[in-house]
C-alpha atoms as a PDB file:
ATOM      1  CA  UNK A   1       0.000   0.000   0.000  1.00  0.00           C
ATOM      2  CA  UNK A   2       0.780   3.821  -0.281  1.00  0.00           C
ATOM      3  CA  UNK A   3       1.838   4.296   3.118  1.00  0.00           C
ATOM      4  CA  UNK A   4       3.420   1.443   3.688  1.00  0.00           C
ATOM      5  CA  UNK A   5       5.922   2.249   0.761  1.00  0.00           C
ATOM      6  CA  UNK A   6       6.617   5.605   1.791  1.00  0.00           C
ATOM      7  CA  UNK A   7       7.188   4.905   4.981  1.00  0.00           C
ATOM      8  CA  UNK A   8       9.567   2.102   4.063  1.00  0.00           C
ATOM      9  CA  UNK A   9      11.366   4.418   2.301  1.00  0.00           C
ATOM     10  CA  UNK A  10      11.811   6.881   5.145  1.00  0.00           C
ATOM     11  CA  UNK A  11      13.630   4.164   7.473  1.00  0.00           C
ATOM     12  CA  UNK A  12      15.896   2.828   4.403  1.00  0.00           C
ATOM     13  CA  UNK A  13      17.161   6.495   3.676  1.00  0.00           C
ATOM     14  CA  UNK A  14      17.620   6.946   7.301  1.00  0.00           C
ATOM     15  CA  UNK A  15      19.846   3.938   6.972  1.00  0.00           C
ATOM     16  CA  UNK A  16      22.265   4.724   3.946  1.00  0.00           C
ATOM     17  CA  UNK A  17      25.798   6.698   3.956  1.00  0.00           C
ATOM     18  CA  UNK A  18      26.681   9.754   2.835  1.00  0.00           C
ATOM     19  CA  UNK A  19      28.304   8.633  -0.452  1.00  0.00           C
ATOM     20  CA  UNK A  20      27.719  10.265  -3.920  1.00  0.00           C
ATOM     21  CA  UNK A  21      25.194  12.760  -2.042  1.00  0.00           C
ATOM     22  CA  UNK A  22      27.378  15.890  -3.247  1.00  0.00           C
ATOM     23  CA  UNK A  23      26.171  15.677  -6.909  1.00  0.00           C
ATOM     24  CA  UNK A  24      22.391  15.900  -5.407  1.00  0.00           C
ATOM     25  CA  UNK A  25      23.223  18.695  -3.777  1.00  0.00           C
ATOM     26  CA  UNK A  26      25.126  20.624  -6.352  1.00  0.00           C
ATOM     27  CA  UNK A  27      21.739  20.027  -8.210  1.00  0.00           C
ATOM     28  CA  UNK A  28      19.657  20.774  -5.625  1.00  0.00           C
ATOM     29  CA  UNK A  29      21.779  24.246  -4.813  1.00  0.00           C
ATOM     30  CA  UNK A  30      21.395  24.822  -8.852  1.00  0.00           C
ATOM     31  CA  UNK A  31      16.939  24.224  -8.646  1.00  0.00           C
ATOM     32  CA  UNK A  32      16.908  26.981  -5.450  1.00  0.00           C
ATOM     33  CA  UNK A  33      19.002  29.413  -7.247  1.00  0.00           C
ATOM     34  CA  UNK A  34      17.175  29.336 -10.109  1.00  0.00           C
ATOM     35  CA  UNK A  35      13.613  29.657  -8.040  1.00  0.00           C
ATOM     36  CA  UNK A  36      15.038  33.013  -7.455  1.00  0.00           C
ATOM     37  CA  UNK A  37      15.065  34.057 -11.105  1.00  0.00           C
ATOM     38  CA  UNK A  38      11.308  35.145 -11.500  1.00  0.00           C
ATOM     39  CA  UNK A  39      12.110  37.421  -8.728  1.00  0.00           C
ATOM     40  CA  UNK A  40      15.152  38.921 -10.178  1.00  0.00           C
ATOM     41  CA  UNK A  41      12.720  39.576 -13.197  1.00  0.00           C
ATOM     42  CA  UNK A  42      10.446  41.239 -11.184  1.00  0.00           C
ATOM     43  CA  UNK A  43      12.881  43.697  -9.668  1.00  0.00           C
ATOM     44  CA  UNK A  44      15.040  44.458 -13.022  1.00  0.00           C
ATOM     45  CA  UNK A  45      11.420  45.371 -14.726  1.00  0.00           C
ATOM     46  CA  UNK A  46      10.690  47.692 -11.103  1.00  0.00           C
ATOM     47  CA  UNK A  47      14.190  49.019 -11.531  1.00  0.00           C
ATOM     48  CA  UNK A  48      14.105  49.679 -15.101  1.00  0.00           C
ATOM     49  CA  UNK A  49      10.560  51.601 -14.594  1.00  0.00           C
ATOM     50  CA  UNK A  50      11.937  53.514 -11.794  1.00  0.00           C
ATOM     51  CA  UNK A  51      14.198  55.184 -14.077  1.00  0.00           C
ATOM     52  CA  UNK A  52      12.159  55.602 -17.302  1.00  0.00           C
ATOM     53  CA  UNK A  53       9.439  57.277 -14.877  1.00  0.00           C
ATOM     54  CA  UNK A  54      11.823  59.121 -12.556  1.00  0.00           C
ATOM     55  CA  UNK A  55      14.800  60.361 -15.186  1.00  0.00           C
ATOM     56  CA  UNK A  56      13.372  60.043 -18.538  1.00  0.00           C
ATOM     57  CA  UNK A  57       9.617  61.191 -18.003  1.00  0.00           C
ATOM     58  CA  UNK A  58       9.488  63.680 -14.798  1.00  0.00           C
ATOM     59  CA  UNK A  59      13.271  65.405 -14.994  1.00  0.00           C
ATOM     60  CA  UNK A  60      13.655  65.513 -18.640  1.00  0.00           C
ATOM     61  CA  UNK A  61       9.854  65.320 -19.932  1.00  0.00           C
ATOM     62  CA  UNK A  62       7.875  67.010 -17.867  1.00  0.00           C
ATOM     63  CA  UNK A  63       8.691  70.828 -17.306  1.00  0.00           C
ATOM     64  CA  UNK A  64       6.218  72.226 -15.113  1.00  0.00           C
ATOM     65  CA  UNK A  65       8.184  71.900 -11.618  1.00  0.00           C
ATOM     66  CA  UNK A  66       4.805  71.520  -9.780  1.00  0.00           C
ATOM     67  CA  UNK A  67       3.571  68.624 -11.733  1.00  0.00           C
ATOM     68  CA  UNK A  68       7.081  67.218 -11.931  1.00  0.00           C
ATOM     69  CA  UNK A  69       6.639  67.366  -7.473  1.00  0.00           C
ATOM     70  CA  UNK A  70       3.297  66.184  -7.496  1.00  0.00           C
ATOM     71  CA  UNK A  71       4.109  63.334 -10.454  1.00  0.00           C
ATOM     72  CA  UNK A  72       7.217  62.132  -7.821  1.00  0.00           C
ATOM     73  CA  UNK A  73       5.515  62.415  -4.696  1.00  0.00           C
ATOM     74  CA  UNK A  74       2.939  59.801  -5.314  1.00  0.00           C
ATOM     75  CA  UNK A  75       4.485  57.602  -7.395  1.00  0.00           C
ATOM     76  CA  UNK A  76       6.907  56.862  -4.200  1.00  0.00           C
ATOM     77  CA  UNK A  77       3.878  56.363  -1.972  1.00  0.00           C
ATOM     78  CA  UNK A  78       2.741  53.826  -4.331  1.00  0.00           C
ATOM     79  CA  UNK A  79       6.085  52.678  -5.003  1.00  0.00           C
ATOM     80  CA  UNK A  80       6.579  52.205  -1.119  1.00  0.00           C
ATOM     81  CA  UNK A  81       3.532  50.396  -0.743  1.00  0.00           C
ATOM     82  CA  UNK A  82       3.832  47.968  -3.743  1.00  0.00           C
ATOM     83  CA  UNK A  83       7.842  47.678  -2.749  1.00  0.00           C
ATOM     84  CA  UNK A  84       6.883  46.722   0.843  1.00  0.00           C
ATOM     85  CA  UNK A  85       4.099  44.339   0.101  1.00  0.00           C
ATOM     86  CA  UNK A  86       6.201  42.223  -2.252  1.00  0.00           C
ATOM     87  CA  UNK A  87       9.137  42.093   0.366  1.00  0.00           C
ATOM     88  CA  UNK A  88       6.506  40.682   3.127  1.00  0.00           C
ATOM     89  CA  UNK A  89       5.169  38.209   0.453  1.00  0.00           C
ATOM     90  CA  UNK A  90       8.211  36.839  -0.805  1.00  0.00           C
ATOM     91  CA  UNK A  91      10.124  36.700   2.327  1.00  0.00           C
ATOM     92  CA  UNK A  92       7.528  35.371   5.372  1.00  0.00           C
ATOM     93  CA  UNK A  93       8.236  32.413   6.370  1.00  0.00           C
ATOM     94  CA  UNK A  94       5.120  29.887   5.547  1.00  0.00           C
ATOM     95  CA  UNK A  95       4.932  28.703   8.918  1.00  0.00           C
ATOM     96  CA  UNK A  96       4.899  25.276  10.325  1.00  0.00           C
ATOM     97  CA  UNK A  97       1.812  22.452  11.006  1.00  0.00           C
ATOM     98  CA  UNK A  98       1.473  22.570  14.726  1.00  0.00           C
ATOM     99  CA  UNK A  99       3.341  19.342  15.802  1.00  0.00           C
ATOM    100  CA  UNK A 100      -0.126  17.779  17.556  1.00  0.00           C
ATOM    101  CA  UNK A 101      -1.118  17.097  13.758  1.00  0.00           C
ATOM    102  CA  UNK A 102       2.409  14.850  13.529  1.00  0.00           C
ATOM    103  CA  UNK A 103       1.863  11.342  13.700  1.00  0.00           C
ATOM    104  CA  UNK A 104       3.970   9.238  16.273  1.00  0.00           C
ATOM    105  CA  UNK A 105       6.114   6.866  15.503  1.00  0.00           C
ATOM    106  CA  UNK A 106       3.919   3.950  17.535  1.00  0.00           C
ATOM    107  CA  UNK A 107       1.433   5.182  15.360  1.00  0.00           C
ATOM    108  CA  UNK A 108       3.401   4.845  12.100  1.00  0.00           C
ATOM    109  CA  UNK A 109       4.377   1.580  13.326  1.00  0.00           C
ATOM    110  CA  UNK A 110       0.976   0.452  13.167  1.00  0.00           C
ATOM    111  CA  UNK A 111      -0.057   2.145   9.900  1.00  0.00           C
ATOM    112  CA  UNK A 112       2.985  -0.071   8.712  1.00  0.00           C
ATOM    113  CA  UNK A 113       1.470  -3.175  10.070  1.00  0.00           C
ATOM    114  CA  UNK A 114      -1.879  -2.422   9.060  1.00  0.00           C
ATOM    115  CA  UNK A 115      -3.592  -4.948   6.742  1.00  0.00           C
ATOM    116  CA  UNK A 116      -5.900  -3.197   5.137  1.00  0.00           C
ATOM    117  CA  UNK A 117      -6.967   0.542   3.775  1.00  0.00           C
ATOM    118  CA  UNK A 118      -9.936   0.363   6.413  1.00  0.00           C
ATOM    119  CA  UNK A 119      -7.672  -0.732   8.991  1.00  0.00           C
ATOM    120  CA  UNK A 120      -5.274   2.267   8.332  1.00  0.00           C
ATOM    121  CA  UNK A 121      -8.491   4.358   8.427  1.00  0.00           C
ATOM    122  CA  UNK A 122      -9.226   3.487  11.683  1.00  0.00           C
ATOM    123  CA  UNK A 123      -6.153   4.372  12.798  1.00  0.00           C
ATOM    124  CA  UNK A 124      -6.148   7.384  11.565  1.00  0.00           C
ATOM    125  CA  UNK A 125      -9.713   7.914  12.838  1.00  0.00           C
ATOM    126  CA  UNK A 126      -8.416   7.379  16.372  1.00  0.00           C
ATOM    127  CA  UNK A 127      -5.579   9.229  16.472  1.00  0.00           C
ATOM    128  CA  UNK A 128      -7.382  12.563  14.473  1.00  0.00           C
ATOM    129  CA  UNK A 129     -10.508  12.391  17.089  1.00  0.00           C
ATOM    130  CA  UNK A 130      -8.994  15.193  18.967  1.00  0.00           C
ATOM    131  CA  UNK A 131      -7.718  17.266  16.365  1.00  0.00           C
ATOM    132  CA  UNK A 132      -9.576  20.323  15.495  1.00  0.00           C
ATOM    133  CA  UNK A 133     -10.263  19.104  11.587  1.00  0.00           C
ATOM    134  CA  UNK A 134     -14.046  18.774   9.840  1.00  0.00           C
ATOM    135  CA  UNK A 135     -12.709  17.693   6.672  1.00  0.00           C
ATOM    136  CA  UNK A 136     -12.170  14.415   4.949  1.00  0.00           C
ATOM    137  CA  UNK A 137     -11.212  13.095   1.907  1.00  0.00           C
ATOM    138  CA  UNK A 138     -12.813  11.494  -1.043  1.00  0.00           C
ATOM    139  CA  UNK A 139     -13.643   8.052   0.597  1.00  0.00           C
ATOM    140  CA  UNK A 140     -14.291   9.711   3.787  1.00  0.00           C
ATOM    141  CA  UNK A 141     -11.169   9.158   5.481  1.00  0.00           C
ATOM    142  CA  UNK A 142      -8.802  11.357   7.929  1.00  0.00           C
ATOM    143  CA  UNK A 143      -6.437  13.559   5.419  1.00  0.00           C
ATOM    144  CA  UNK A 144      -3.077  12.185   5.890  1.00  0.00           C
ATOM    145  CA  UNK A 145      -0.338  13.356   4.401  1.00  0.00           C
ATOM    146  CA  UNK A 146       2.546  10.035   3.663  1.00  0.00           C
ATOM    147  CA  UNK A 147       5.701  12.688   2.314  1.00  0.00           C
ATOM    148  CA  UNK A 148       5.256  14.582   6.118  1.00  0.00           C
ATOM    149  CA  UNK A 149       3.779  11.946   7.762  1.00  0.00           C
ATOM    150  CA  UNK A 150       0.811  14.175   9.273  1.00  0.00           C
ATOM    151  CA  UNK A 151      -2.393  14.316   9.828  1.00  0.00           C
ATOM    152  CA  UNK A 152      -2.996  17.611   7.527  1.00  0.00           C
ATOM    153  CA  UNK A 153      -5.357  20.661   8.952  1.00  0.00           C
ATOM    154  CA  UNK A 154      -8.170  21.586   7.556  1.00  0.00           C
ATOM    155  CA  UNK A 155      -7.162  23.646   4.252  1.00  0.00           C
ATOM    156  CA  UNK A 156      -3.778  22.346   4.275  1.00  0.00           C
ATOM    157  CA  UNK A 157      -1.852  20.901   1.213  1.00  0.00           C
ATOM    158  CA  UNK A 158       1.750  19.450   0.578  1.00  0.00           C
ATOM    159  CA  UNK A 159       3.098  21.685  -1.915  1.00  0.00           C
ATOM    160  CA  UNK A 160       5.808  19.805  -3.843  1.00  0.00           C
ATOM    161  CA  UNK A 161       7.611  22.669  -4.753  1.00  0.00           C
ATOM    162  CA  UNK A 162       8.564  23.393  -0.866  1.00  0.00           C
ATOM    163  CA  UNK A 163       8.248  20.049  -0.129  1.00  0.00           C
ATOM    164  CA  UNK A 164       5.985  20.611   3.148  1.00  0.00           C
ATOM    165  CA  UNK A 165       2.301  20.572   4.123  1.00  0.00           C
ATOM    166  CA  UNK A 166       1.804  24.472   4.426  1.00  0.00           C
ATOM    167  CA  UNK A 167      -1.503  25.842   6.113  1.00  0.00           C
ATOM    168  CA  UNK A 168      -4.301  26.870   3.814  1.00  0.00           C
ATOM    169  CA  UNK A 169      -2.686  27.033   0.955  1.00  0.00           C
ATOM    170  CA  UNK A 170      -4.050  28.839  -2.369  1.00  0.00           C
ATOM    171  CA  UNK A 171      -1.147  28.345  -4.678  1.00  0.00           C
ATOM    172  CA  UNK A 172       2.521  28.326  -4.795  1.00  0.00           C
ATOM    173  CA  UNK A 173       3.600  31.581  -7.203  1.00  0.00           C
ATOM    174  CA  UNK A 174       7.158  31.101  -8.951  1.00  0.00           C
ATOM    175  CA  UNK A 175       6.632  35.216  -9.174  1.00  0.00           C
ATOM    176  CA  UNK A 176       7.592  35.492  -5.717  1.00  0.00           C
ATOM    177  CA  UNK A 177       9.198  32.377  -4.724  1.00  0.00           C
ATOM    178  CA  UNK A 178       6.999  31.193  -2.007  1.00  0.00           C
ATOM    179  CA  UNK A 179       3.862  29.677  -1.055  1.00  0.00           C
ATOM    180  CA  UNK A 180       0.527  31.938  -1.132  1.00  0.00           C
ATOM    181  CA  UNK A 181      -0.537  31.037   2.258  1.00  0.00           C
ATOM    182  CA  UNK A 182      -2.303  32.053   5.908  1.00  0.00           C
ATOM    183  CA  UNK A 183       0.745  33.260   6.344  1.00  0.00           C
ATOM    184  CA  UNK A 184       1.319  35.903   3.515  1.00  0.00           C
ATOM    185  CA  UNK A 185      -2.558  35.682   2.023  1.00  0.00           C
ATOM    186  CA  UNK A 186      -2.702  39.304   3.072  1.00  0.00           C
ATOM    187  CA  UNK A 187       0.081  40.829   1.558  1.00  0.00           C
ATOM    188  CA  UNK A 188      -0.041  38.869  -1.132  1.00  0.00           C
ATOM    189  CA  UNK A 189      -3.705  40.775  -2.508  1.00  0.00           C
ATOM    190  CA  UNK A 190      -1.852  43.948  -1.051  1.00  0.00           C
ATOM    191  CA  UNK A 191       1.099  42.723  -3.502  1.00  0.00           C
ATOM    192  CA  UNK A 192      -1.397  42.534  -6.511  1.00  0.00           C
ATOM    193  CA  UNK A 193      -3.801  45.712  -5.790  1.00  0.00           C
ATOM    194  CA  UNK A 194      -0.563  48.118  -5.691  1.00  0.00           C
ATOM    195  CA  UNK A 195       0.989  46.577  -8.256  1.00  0.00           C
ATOM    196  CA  UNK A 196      -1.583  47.073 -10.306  1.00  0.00           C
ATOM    197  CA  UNK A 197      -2.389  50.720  -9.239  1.00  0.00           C
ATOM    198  CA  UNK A 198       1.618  51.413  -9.894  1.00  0.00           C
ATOM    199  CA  UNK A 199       1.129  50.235 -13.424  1.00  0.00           C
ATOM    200  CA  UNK A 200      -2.528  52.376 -13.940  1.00  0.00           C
ATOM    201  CA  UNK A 201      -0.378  55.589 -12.615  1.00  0.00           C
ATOM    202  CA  UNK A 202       2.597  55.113 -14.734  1.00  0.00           C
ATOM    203  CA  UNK A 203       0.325  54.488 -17.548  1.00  0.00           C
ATOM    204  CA  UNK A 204      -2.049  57.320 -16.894  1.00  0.00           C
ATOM    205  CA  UNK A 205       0.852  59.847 -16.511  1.00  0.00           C
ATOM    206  CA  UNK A 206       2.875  58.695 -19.323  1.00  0.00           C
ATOM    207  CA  UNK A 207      -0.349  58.786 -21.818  1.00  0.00           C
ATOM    208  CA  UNK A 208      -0.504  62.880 -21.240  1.00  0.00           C
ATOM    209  CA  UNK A 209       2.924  63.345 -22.730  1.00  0.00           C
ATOM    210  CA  UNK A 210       2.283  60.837 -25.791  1.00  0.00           C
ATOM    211  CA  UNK A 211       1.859  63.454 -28.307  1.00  0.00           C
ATOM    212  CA  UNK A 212       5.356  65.152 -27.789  1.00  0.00           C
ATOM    213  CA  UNK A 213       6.812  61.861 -27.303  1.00  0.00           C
ATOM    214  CA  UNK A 214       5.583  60.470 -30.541  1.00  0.00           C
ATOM    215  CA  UNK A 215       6.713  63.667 -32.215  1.00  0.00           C
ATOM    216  CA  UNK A 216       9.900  63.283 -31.631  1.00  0.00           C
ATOM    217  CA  UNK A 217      10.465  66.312 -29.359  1.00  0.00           C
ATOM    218  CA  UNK A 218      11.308  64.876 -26.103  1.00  0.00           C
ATOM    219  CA  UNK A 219      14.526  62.559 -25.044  1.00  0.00           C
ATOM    220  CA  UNK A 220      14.145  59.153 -24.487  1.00  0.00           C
ATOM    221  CA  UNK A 221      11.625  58.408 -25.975  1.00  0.00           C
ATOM    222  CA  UNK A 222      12.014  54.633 -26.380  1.00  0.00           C
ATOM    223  CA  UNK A 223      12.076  54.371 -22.363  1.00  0.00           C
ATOM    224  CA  UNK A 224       9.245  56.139 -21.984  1.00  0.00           C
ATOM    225  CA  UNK A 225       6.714  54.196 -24.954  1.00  0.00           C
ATOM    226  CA  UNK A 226       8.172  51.020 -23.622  1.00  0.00           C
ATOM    227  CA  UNK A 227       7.332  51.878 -20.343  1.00  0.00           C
ATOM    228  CA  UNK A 228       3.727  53.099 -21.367  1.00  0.00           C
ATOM    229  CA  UNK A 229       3.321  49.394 -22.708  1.00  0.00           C
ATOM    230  CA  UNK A 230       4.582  47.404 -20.577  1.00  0.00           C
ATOM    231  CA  UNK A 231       2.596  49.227 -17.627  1.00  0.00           C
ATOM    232  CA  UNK A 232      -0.508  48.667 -19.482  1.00  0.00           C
ATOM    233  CA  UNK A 233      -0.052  45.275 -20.285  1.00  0.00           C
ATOM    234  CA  UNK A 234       0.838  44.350 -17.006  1.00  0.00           C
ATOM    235  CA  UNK A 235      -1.700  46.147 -16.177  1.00  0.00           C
ATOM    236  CA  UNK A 236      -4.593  44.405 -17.908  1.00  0.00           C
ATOM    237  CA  UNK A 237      -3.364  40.862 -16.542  1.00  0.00           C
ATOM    238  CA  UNK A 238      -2.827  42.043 -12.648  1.00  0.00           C
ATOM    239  CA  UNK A 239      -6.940  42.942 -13.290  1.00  0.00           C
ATOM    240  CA  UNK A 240      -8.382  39.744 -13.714  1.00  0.00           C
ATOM    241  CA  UNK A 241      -6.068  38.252 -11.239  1.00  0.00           C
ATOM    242  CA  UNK A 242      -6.202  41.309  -8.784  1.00  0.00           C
ATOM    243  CA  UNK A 243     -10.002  40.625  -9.218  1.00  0.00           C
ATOM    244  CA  UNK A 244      -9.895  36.836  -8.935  1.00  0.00           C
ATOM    245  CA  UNK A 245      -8.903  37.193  -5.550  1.00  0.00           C
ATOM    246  CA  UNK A 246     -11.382  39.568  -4.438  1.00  0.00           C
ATOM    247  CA  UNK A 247     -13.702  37.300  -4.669  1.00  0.00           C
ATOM    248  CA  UNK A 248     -12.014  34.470  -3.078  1.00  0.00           C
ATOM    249  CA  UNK A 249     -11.142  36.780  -0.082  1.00  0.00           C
ATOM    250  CA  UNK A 250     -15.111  38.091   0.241  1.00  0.00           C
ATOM    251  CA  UNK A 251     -16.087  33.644  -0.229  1.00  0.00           C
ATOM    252  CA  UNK A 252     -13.462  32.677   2.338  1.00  0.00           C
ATOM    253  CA  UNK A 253     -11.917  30.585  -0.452  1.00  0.00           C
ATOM    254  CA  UNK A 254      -8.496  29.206  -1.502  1.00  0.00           C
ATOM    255  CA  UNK A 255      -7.830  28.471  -5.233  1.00  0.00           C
ATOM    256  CA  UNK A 256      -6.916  25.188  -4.652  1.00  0.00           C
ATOM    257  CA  UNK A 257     -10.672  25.360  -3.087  1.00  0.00           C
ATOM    258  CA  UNK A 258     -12.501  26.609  -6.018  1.00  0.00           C
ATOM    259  CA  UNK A 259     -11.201  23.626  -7.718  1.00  0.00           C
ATOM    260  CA  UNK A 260     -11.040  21.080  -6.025  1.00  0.00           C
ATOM    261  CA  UNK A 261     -14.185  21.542  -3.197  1.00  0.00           C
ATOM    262  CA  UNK A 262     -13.383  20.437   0.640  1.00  0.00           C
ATOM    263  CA  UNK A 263     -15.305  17.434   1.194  1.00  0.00           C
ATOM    264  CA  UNK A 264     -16.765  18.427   4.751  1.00  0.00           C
ATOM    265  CA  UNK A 265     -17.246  14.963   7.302  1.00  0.00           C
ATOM    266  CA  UNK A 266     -20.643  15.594   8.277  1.00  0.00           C
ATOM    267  CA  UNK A 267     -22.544  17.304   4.956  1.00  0.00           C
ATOM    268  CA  UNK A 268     -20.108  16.272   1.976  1.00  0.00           C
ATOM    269  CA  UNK A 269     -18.097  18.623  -0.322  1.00  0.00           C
ATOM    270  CA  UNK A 270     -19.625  22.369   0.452  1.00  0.00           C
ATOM    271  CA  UNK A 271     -17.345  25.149  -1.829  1.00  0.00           C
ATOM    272  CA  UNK A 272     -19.023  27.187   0.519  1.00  0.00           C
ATOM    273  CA  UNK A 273     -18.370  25.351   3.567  1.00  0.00           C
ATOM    274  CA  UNK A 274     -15.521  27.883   5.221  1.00  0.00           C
ATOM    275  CA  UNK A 275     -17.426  30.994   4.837  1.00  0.00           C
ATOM    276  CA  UNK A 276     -18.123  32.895   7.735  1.00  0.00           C
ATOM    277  CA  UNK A 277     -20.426  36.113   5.597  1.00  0.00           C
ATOM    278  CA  UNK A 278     -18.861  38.733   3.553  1.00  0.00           C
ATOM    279  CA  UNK A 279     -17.377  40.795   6.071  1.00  0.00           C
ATOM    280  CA  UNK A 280     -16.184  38.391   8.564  1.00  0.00           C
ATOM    281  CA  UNK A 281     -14.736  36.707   5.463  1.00  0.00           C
ATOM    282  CA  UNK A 282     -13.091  40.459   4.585  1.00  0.00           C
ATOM    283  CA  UNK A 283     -11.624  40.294   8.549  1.00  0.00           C
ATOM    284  CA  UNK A 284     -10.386  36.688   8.402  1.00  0.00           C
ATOM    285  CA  UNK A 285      -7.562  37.682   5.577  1.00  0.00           C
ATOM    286  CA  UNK A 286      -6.815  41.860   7.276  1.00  0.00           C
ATOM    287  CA  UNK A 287      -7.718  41.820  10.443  1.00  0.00           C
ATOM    288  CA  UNK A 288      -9.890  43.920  12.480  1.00  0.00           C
ATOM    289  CA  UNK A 289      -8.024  46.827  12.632  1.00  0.00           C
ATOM    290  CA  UNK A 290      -8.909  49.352   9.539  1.00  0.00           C
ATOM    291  CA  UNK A 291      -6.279  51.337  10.121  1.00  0.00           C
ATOM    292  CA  UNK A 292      -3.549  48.619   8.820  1.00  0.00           C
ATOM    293  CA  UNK A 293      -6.388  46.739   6.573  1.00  0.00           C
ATOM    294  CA  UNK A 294      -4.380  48.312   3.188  1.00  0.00           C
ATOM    295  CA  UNK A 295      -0.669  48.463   4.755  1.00  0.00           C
ATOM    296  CA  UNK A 296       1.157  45.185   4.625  1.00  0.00           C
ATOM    297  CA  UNK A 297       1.904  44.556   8.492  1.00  0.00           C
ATOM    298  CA  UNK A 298       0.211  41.601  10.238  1.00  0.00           C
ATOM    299  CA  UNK A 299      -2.905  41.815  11.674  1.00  0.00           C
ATOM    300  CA  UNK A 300      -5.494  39.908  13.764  1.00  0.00           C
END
């Protein structure tokens, strides 16, 4: 059976030597770096922006000094904002399943002896009766995960990309090298909704100046039409994804949820089954505090 061969091959490869493991690492060192690459991306296309809109458009396009201080000012605020959220979404940690959902080794030990899928449901069944978990999977059984050996929360998924069962996961985004998560959820939506309002200001700003630029009377003007495009383009995609997740925040749904609906133990698979009303939905993802709702600090 499943769990029987996985967890076979947990004691063997507790059991071998360390020989010919550097070339697995080397590769292994090679896949993380280049999990960071996306990232880079992202920053090169902030940097590059920062200068078409800073040097090319507002010191040597735009000549009114007002409008140049105005133009400046709040394209840093939003520059902050979108800066900061993407730091907190790439770099917090995606937390850990509380070790109560860990299954001992006694119990392993009888999973391993078991004879029988509804035998190794039982056990499951009796070891999950105190956990705090309503869900179940498609034959009705306890949600057990064989690669962490855990019973898994309600909401929870192994993502193989990280390679551990991470708590209410939506997705895991190669964009920011991490796991959309409880953890992050929040600034993750921050991430989107001031990235896209950075690319709706750049592109409204750089639209007024379009006739001189495509007249040929201003400097750089390949910096600034490139910049007018990309902005825009990016623009239209963060919209249907900035607007995806709207509506999973207000349902109290992950993505992984509006595919694949929790199967609930008593009442069967509910896509609705975690939502708690619009606006306690809202508060579950920012917090009760609407002060820090749109700034991308944690919150309760």
């Amino acid at each position: 059976m499943s769990i029987t061969g996985n967890y076979d091959h947990y004691h063997r490869s507790g059991s071998t030597g360390s020989g010919g493991s550097d070339r697995p690492e080397r590769c292994a060192c090679c896949v993380r770096t280049m999990k960071w690459f996306p990232v880079l991306f992202i920053v090169s296309v902030i940097g590059w922006s920062y200068y078409a809109f800073v040097v090319q458009l507002s010191f040597f396009t735009v000549t009114s000094v007002v409008q140049r201080i105005l133009f400046l000012l709040f394209y840093h605020l939003i520059l902050i904002m979108f800066l900061w959220s993407y730091y907190q979404t790439v770099f917090t940690d995606i937390g850990r399943v509380p070790s109560r959902f860990r299954v001992p080794r006694s119990e392993l030990d009888r999973l391993l002896r078991a004879t029988s899928e509804e035998e190794q449901k039982q056990i499951l069944e009796a070891f999950a009766k105190e956990l705090p978990i309503v869900t179940r999977t498609l034959n009705a059984s306890v949600r057990f995960c064989e690669k962490c050996r855990l019973i898994k929360p309600d909401r929870a998924h192994h993502c193989s990309v990280c390679g551990v069962c991470v708590l209410k996961l939506d997705h895991h985004c190669p964009w920011v090298n991490n796991c959309i998560n409880f953890t992050n959820y929040k600034y993750f939506i921050l991430f989107l909704g001031y990235a896209l309002l950075y690319c709706l200001y750049i592109a409204f700003t750089t639209v007024m100046y379009m006739e001189l630029i495509w007249s040929g009377k201003v400097d750089g003007r390949f910096h600034i039409l490139f910049l007018f495009f990309v902005s825009l383009m990016f623009a239209i995609s963060l919209v249907s994804l900035f607007g995806y997740h709207c509506y999973l925040v207000l349902l109290n749904r992950t993505t992984l949820e509006s595919f694949r609906t929790p199967i609930f133990r008593y009442g069967g698979p509910d896509k609705n089954g975690f939502s708690l009303g619009k606006f306690n939905n809202f508060q579950e993802v920012f917090g009760d505090d609407r002060k820090l709702w749109f700034v991308p600090v944690y919150t309760r």
